[in-house]
C-alpha atoms as a PDB file:
ATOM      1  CA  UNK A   1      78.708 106.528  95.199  1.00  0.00           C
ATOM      2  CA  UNK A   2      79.364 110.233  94.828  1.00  0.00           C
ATOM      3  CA  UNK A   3      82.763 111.318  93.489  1.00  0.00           C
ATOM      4  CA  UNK A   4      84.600 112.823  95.875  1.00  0.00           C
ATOM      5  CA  UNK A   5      84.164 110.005  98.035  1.00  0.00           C
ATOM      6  CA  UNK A   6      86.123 107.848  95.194  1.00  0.00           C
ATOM      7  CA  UNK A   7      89.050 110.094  95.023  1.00  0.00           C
ATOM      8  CA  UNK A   8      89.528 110.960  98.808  1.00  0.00           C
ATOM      9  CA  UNK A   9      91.870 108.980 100.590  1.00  0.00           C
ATOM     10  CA  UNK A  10      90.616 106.288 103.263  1.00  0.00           C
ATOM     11  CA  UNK A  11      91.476 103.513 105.569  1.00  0.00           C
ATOM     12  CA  UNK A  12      90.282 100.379 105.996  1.00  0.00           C
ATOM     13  CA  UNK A  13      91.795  97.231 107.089  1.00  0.00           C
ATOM     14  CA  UNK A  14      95.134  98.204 105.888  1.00  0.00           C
ATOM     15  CA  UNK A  15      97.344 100.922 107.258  1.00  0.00           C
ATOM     16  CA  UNK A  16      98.124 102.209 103.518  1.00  0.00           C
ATOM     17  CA  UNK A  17      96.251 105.020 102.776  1.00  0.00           C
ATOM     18  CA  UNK A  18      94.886 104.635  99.048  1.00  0.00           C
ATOM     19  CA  UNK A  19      91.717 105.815  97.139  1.00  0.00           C
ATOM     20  CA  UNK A  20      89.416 103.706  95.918  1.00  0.00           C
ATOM     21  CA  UNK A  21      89.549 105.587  91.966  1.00  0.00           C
ATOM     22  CA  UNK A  22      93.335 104.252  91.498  1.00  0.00           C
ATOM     23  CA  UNK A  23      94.147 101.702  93.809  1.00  0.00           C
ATOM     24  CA  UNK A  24      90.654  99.295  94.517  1.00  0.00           C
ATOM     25  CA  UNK A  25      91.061  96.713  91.891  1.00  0.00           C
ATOM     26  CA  UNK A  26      88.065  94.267  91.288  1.00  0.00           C
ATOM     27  CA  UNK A  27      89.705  91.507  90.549  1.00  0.00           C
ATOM     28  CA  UNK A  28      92.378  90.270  93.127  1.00  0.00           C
ATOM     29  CA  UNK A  29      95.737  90.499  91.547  1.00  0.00           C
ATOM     30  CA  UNK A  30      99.083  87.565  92.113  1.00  0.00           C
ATOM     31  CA  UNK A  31     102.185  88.423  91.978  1.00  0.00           C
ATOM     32  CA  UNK A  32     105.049  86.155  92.668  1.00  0.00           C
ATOM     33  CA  UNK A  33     106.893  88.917  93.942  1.00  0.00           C
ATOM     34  CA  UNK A  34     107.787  88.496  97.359  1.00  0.00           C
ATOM     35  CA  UNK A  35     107.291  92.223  98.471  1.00  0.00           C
ATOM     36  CA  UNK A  36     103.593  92.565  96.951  1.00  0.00           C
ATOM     37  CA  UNK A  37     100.630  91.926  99.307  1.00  0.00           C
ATOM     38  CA  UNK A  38      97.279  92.055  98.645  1.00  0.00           C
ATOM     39  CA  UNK A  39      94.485  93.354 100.835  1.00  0.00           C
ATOM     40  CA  UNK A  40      90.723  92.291 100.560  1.00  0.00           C
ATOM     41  CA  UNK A  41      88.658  95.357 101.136  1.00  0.00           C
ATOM     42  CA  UNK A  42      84.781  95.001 101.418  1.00  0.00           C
ATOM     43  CA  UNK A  43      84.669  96.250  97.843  1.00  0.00           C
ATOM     44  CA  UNK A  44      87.513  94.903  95.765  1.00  0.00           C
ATOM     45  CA  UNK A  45      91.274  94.396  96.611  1.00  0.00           C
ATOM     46  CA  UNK A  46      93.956  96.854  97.557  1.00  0.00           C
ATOM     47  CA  UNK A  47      97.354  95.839  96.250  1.00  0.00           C
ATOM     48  CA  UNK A  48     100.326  97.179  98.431  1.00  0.00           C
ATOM     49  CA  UNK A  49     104.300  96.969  97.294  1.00  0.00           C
ATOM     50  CA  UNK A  50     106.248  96.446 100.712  1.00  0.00           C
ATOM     51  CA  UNK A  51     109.350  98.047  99.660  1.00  0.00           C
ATOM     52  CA  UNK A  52     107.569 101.268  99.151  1.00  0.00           C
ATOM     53  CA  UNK A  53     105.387 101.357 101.623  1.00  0.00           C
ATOM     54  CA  UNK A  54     102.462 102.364 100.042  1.00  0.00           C
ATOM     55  CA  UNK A  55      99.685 100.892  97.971  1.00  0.00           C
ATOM     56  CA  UNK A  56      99.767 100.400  93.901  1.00  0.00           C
ATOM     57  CA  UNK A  57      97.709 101.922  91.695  1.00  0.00           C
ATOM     58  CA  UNK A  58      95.455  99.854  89.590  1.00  0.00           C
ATOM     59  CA  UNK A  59      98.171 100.130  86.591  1.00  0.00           C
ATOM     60  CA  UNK A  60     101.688  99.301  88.674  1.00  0.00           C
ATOM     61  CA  UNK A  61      99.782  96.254  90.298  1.00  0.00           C
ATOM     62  CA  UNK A  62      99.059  95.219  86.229  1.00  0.00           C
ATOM     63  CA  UNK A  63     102.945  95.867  86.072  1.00  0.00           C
ATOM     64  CA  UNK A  64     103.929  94.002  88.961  1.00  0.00           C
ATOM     65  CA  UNK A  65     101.987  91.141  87.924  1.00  0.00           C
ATOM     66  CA  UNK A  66     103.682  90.664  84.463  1.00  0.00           C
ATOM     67  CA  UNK A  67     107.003  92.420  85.278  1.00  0.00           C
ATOM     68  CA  UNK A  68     108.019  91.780  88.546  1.00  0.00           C
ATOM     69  CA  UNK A  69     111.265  89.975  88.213  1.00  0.00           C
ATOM     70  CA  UNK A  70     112.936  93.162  86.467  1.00  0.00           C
ATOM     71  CA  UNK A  71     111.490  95.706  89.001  1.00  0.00           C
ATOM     72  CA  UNK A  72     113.696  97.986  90.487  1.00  0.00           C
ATOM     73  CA  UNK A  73     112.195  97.676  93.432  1.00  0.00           C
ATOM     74  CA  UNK A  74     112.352  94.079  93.969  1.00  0.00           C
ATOM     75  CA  UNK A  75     115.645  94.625  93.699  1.00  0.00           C
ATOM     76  CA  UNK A  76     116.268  97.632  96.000  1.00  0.00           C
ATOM     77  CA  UNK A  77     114.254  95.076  98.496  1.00  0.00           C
ATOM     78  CA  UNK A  78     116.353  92.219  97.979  1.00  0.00           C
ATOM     79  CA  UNK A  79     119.513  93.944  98.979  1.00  0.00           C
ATOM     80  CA  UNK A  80     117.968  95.645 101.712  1.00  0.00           C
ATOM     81  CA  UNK A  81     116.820  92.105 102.928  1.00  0.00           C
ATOM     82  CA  UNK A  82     120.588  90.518 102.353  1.00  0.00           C
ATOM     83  CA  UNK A  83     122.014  93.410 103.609  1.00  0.00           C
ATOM     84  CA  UNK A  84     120.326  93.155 106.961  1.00  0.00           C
ATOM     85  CA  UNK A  85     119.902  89.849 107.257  1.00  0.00           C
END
C-alpha cells in the first residue's frame, strides 16, 4: 500500500467519496443514531452521517457512537424530517 493511494479520495460501493487514511475504520462502528449508516468496504467499514451527506472520519464516527443523542446534527435532521414530513 503506497501512500498516496491512502490519502486520495476513492469510490467504492458507496457514493460518498472518502479516503481510506481518515474515514476506513477496521472495526465496524453502531450508532443508534438514526442518520448514521455504515458501509462494508472490502477492507474495513466506511461510516457515513446522512444529514451531511458525506462520510465520517475515523474520530466523528468515535463521536457519534458515544455522543449521538446531543449532536447537532441529529437534531438539524430531525426537524428537517418533521418539517417535511
Amino acid at each position: 500500500m503506497s501512500f498516496t493511494r491512502d490519502i486520495t479520495p476513492y469510490q467504492r460501493k458507496t457514493d460518498v467519496k472518502h479516503t481510506r487514511i481518515a474515514n476506513l475504520l477496521e472495526i465496524k462502528p453502531k450508532s443508534e443514531c438514526p442518520f448514521f449508516e455504515v458501509h462494508e468496504e472490502g477492507d474495513g467499514y466506511v461510516a457515513i452521517c446522512k444529514v451531511q451527506g458525506r462520510a465520517l472520519t475515523r474520530h466523528e464516527a468515535r463521536l457519534c457512537e458515544e455522543y449521538w443523542e446531543k449532536c447537532p446534527f441529529k437534531r438539524y435532521g430531525d426537524f428537517l424530517k418533521d418539517l417535511f414530513t
